[in-house]
C-alpha atoms as a PDB file:
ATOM      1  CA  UNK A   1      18.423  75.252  -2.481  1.00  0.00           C
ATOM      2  CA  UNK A   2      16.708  73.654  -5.723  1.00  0.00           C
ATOM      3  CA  UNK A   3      19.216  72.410  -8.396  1.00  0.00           C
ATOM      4  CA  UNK A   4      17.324  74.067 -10.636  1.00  0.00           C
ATOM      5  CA  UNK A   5      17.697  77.367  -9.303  1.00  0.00           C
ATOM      6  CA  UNK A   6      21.598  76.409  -9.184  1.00  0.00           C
ATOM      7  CA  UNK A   7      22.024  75.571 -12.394  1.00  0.00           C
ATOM      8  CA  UNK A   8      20.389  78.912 -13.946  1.00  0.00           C
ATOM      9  CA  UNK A   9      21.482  80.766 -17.346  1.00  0.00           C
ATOM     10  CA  UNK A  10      24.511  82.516 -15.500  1.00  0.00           C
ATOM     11  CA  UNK A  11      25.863  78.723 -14.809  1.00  0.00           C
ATOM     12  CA  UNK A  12      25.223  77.661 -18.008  1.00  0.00           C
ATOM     13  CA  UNK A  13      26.851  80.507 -19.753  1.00  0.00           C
ATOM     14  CA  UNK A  14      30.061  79.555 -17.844  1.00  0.00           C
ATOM     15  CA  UNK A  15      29.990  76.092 -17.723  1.00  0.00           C
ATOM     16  CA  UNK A  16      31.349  75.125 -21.117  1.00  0.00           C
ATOM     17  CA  UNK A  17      35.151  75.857 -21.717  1.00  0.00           C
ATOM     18  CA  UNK A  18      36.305  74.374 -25.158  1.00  0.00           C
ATOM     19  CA  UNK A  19      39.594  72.486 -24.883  1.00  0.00           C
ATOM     20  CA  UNK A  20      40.337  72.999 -21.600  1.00  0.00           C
ATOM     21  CA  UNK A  21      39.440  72.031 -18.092  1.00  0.00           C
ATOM     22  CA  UNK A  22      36.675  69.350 -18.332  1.00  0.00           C
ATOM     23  CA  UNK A  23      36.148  69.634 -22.204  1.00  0.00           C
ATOM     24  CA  UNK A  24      40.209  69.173 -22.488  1.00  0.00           C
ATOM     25  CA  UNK A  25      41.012  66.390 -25.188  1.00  0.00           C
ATOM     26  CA  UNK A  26      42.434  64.140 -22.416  1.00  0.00           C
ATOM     27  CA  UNK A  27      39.956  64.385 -20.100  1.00  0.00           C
ATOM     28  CA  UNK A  28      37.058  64.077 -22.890  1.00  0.00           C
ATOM     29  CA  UNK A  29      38.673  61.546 -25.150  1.00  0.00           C
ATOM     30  CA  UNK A  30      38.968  58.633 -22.957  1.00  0.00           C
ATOM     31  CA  UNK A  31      35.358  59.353 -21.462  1.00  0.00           C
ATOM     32  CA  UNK A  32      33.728  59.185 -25.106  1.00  0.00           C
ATOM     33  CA  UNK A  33      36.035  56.241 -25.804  1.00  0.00           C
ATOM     34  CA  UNK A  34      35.153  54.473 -22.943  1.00  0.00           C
ATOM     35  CA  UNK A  35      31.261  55.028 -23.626  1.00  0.00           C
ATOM     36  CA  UNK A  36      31.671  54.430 -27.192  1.00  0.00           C
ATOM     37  CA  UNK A  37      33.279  50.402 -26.060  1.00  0.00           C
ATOM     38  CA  UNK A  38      30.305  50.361 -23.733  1.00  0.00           C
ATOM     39  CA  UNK A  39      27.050  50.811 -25.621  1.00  0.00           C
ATOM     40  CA  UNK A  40      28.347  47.928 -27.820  1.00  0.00           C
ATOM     41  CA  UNK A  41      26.162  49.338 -30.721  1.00  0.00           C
ATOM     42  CA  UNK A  42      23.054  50.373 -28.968  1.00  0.00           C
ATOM     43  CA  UNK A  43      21.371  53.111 -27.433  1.00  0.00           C
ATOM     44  CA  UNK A  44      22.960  55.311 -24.789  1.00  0.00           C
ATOM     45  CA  UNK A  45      21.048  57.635 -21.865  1.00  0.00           C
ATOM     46  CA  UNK A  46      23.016  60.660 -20.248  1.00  0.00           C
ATOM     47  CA  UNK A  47      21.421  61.191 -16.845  1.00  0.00           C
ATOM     48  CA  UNK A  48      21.459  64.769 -16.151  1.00  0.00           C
ATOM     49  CA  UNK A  49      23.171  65.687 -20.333  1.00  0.00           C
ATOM     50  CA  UNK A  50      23.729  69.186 -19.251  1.00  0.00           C
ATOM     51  CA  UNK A  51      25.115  71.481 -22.524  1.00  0.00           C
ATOM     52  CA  UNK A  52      26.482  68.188 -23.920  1.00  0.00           C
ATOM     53  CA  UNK A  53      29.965  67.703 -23.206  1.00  0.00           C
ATOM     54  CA  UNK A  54      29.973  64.187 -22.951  1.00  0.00           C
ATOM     55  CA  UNK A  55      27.067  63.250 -25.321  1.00  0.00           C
ATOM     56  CA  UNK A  56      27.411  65.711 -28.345  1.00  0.00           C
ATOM     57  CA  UNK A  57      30.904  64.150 -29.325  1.00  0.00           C
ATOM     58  CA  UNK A  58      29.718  60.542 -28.205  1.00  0.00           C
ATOM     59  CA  UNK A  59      26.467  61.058 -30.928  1.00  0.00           C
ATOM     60  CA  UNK A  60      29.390  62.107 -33.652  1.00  0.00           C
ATOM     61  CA  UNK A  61      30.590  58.658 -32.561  1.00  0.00           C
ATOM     62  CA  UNK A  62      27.717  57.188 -34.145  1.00  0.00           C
ATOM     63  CA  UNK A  63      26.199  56.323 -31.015  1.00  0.00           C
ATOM     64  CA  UNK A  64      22.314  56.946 -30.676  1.00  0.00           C
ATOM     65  CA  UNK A  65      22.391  58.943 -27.422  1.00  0.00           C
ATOM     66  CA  UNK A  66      19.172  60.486 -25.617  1.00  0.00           C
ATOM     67  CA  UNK A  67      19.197  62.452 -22.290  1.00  0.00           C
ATOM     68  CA  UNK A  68      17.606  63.986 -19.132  1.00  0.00           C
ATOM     69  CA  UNK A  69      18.174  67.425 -17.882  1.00  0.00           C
ATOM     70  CA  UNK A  70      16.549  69.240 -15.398  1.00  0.00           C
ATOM     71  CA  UNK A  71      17.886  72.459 -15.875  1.00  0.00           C
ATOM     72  CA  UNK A  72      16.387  74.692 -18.896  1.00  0.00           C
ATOM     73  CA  UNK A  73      19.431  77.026 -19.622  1.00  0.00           C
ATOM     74  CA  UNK A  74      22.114  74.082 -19.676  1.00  0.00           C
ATOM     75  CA  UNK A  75      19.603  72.437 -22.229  1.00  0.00           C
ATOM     76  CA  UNK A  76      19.057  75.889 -24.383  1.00  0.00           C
ATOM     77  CA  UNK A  77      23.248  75.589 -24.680  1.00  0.00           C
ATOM     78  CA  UNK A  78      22.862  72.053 -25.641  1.00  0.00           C
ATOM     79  CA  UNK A  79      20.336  73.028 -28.168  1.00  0.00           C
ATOM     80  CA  UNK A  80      22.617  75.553 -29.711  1.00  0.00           C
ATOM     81  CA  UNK A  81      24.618  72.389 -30.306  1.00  0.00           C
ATOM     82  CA  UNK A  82      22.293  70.113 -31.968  1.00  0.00           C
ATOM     83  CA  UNK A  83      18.515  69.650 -32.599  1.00  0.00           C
ATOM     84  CA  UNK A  84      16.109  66.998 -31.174  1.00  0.00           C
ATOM     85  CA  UNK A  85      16.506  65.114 -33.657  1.00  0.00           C
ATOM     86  CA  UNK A  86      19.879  64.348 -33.243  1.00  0.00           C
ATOM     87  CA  UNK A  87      20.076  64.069 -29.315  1.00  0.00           C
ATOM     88  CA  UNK A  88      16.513  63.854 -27.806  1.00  0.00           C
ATOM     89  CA  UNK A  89      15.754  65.113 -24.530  1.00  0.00           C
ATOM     90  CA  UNK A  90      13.060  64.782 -21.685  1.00  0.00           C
ATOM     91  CA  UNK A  91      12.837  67.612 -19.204  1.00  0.00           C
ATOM     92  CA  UNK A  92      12.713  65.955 -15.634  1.00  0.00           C
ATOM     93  CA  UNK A  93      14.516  64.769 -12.364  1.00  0.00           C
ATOM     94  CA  UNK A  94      16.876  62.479 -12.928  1.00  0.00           C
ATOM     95  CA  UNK A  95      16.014  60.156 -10.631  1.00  0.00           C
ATOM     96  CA  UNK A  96      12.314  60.229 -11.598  1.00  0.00           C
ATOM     97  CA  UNK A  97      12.008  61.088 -15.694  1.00  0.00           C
ATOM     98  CA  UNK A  98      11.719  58.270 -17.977  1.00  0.00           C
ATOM     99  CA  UNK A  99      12.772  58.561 -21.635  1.00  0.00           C
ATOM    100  CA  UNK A 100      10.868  56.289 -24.484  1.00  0.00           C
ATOM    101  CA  UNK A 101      12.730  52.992 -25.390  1.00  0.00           C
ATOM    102  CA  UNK A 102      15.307  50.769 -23.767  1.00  0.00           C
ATOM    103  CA  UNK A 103      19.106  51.510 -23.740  1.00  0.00           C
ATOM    104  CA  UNK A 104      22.065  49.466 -23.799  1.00  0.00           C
ATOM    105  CA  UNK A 105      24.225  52.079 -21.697  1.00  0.00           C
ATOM    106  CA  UNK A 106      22.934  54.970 -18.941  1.00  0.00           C
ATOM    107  CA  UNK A 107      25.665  57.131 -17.738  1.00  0.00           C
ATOM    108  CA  UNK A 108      26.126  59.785 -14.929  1.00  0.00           C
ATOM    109  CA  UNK A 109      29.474  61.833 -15.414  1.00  0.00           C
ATOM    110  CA  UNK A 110      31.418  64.016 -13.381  1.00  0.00           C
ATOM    111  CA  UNK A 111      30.194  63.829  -9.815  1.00  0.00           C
ATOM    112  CA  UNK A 112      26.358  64.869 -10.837  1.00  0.00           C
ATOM    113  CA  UNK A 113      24.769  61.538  -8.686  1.00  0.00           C
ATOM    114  CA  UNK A 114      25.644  63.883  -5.600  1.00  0.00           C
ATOM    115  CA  UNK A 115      23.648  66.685  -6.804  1.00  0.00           C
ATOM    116  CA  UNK A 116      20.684  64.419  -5.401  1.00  0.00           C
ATOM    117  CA  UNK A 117      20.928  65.318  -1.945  1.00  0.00           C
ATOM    118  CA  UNK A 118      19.469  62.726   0.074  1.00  0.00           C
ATOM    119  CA  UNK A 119      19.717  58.879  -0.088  1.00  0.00           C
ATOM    120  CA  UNK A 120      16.745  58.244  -1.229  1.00  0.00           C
ATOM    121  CA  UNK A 121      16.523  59.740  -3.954  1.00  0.00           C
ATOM    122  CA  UNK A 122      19.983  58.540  -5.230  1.00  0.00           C
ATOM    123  CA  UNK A 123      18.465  55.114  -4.811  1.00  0.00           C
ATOM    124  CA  UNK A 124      15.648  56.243  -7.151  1.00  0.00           C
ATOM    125  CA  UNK A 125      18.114  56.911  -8.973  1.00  0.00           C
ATOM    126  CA  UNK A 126      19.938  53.868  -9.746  1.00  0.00           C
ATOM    127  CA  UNK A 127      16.083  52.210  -9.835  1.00  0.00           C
ATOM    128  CA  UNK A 128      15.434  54.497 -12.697  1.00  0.00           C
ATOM    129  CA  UNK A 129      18.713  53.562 -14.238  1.00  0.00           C
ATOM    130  CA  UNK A 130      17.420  50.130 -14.278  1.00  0.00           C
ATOM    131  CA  UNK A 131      13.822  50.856 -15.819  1.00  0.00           C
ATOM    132  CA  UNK A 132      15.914  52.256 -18.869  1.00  0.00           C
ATOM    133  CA  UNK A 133      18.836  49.574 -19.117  1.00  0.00           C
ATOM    134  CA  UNK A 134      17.733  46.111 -21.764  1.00  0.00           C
ATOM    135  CA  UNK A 135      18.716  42.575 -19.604  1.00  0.00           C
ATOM    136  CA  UNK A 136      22.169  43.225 -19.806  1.00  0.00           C
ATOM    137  CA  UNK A 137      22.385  46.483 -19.934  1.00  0.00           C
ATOM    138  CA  UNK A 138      25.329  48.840 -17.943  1.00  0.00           C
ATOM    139  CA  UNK A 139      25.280  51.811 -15.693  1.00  0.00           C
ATOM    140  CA  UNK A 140      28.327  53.824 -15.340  1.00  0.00           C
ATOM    141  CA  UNK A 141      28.841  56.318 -12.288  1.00  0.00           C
ATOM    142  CA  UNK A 142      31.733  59.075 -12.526  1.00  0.00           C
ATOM    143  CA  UNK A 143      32.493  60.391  -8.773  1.00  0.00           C
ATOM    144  CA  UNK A 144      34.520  61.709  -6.581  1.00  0.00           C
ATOM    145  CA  UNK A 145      35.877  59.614  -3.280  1.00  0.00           C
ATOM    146  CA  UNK A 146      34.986  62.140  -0.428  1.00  0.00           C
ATOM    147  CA  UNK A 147      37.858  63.700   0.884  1.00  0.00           C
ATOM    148  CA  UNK A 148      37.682  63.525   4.652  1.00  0.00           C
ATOM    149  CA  UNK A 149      41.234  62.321   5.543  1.00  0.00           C
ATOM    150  CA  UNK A 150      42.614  65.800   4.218  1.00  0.00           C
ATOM    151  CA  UNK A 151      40.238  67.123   6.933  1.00  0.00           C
ATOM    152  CA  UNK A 152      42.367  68.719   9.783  1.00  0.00           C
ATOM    153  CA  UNK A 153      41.403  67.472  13.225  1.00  0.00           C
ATOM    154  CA  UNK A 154      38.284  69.720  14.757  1.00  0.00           C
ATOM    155  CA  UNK A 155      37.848  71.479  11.071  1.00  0.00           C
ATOM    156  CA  UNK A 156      34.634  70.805   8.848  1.00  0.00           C
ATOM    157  CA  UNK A 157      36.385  72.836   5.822  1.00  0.00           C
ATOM    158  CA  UNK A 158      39.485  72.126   3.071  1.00  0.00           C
ATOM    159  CA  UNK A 159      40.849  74.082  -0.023  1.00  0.00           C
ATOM    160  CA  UNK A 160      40.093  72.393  -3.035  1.00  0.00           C
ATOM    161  CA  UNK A 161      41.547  74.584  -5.020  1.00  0.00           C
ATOM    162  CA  UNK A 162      43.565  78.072  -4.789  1.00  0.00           C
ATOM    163  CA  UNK A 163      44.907  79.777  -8.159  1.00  0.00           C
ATOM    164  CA  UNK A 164      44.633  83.291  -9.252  1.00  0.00           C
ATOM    165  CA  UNK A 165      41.243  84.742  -8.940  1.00  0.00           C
ATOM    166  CA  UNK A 166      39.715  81.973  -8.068  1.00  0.00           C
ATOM    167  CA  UNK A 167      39.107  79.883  -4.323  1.00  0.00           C
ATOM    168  CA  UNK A 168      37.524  76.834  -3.293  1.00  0.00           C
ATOM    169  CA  UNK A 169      36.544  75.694  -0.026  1.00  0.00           C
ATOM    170  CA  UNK A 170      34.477  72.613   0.934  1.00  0.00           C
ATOM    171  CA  UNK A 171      32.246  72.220   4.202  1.00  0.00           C
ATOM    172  CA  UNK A 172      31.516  69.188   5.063  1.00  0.00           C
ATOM    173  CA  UNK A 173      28.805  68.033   7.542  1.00  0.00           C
ATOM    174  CA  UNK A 174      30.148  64.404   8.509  1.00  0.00           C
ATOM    175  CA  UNK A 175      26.859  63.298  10.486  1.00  0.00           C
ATOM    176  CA  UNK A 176      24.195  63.875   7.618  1.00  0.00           C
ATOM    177  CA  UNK A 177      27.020  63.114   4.865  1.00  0.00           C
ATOM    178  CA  UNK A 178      26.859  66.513   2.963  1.00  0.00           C
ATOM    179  CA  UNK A 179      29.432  68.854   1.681  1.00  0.00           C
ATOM    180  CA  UNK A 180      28.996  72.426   0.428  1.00  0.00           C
ATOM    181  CA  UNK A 181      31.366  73.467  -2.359  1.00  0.00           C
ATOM    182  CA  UNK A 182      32.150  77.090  -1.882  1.00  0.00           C
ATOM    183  CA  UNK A 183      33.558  79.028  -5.300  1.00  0.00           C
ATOM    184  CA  UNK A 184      35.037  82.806  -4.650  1.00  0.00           C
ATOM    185  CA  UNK A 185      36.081  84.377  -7.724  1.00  0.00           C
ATOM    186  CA  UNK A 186      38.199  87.643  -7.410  1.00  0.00           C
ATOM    187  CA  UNK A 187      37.857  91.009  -9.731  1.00  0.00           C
ATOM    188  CA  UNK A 188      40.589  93.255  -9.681  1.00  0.00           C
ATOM    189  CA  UNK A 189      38.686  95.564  -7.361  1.00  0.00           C
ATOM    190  CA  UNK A 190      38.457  94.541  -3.820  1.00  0.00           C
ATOM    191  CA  UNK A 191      34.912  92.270  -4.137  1.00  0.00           C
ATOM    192  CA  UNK A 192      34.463  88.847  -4.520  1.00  0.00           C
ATOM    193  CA  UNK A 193      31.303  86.430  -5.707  1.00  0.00           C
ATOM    194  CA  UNK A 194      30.615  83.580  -4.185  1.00  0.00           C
ATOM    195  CA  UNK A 195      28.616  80.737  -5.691  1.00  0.00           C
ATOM    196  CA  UNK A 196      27.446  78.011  -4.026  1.00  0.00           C
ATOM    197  CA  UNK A 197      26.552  74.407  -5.026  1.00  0.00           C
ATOM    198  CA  UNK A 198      25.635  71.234  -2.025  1.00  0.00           C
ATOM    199  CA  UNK A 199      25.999  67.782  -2.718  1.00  0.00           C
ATOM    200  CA  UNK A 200      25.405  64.326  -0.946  1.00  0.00           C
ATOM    201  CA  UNK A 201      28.677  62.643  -1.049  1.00  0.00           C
ATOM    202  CA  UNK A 202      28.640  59.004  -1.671  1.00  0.00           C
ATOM    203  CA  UNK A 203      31.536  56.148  -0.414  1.00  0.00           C
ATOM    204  CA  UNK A 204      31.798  53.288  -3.137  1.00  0.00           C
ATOM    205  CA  UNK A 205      30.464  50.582  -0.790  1.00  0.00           C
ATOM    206  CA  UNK A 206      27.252  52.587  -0.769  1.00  0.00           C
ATOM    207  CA  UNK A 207      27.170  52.732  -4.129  1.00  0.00           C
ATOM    208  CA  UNK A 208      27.097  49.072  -4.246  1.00  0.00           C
ATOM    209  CA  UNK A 209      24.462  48.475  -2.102  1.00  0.00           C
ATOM    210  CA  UNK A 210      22.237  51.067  -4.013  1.00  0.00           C
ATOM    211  CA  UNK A 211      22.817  48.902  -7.611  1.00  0.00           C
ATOM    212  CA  UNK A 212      22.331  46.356  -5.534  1.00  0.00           C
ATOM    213  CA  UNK A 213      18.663  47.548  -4.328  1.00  0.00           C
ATOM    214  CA  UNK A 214      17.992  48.394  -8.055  1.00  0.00           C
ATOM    215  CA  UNK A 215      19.083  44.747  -8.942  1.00  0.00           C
ATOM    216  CA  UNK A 216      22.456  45.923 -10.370  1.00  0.00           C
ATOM    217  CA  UNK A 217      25.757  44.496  -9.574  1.00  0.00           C
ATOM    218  CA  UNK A 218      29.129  45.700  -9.942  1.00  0.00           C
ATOM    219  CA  UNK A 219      31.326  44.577 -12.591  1.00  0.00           C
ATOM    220  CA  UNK A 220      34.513  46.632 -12.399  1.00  0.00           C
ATOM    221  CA  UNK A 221      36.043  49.622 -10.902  1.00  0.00           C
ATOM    222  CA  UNK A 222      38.517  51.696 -12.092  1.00  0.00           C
ATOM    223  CA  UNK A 223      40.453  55.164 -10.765  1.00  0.00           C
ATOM    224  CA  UNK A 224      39.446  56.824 -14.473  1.00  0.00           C
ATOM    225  CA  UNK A 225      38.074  55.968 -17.792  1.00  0.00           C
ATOM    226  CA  UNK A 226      41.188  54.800 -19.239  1.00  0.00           C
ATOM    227  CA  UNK A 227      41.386  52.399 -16.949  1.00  0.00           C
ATOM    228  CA  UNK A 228      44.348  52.791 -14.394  1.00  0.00           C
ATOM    229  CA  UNK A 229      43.624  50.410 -10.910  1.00  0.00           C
ATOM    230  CA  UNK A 230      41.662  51.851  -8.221  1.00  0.00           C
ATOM    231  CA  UNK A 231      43.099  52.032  -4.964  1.00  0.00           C
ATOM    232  CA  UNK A 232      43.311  53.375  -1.178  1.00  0.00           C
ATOM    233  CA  UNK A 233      44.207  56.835  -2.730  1.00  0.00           C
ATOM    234  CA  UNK A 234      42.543  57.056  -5.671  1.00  0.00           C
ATOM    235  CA  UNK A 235      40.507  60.796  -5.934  1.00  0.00           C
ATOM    236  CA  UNK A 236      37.753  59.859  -8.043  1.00  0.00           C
ATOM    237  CA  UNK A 237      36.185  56.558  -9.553  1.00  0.00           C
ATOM    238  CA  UNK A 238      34.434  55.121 -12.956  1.00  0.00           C
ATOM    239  CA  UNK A 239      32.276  52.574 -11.554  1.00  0.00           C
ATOM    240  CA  UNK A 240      30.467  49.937 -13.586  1.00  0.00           C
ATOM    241  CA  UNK A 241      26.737  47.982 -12.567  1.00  0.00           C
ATOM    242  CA  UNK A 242      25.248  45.495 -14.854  1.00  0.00           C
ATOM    243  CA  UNK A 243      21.476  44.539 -14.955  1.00  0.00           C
ATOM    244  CA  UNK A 244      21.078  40.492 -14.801  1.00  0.00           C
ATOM    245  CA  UNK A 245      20.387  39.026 -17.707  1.00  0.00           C
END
């Protein structure tokens, strides 16, 4: 399955929901906030932009932000948004494209690093991340910590989420370290669609290692962008790699 044929124009239509869910003021504001303290006045890259969520309000911020986006649709909603002008963009893998210039910030929000699906390309990743970042510079990773102690003895599966007319169920296969996110939504008839989307899950330590390989070290850790302590039983992670220099 090609992210590219998951993120098509019936994603995209759904994906942004003003002022609620991930575009909710409290889950938005401290993100741009935090980014905003970050670029310190320069340039900022959005590894895999999407429609914008993140870096529309962070260029209203004043901050010159760029992007990468593999998907066509999600970029058509971006560019309903703003022009090229304002927020450039170069078509392309994340973990491959390069964008003109040098950047004081990259970013990768909301769990999209496990959309790459194999370890070596997250690596390129981070390595890319690097060829874009000035001496100095910062890369900030937004994921999830994989869930596996919910996991019920023998069981590869877990509800995420159950609410009315929706369902989601994760698979996860533990020996190649990849989890299948399963999303039934309910009509009022009696058929269901289900939509599909892998990932490569990711532990922190390994993220080290990989900013490590891409001559990156981490500089802080935190359970969200506002900056509460991570710990044992923390969800999700902001994680922050600097470039020598």
């Amino acid at each position: 399955m090609r992210q590219e044929d998951i993120w098509d124009d019936e994603v995209a239509a759904q994906y942004d929901t003003p002022g609620v869910g991930m575009f909710a003021p409290e889950v938005l504001g401290p993100t741009v906030d935090r980014l905003v303290a970050l670029a310190g006045g320069g340039r900022a890259l959005e590894l895999a932009v999407g429609t914008g969520r993140v870096a529309v309000p962070l260029a209203a911020r004043g901050v010159p932000v760029a992007g990468i986006e593999l998907s066509r649709p999600m970029l058509a909603r971006l560019r309903a948004k703003v022009d090229e002008e304002t927020l450039p963009v170069v078509v392309g893998d994340m973990a491959t494209a390069r964008v003109p210039g040098e950047f004081s910030l990259v970013y990768l929000v909301f769990n999209t690093i496990a959309n790459l699906l194999t370890q070596d390309e997250q690596v390129a990743c981070f390595r890319n991340a690097a060829r874009h970042l000035l001496p100095g510079g910062r890369f900030v990773v937004e994921l999830w910590v994989p869930e596996l102690r919910r996991l019920p003895p023998g069981s590869d599966a877990l509800v995420f989420h159950s609410g009315p007319g929706y369902l989601g169920v994760d698979t996860y296969d533990v020996l190649e370290q990849q989890v299948v996110s399963h999303h039934v939504r309910f009509g009022d008839g009696r058929e269901a669609r289900v939509g599909r989307t892998p990932h490569r899950y990711v532990w922190p330590a390994e993220l080290d290692l990989m900013a490590q390989l891409a001559g990156m070290m981490l500089e802080s850790r935190h359970a969200d962008w506002a900056g509460a302590p991570f710990t044992a039983d923390s969800p999700s992670h902001v994680s922050l790699y600097r470039v020598a220099g």
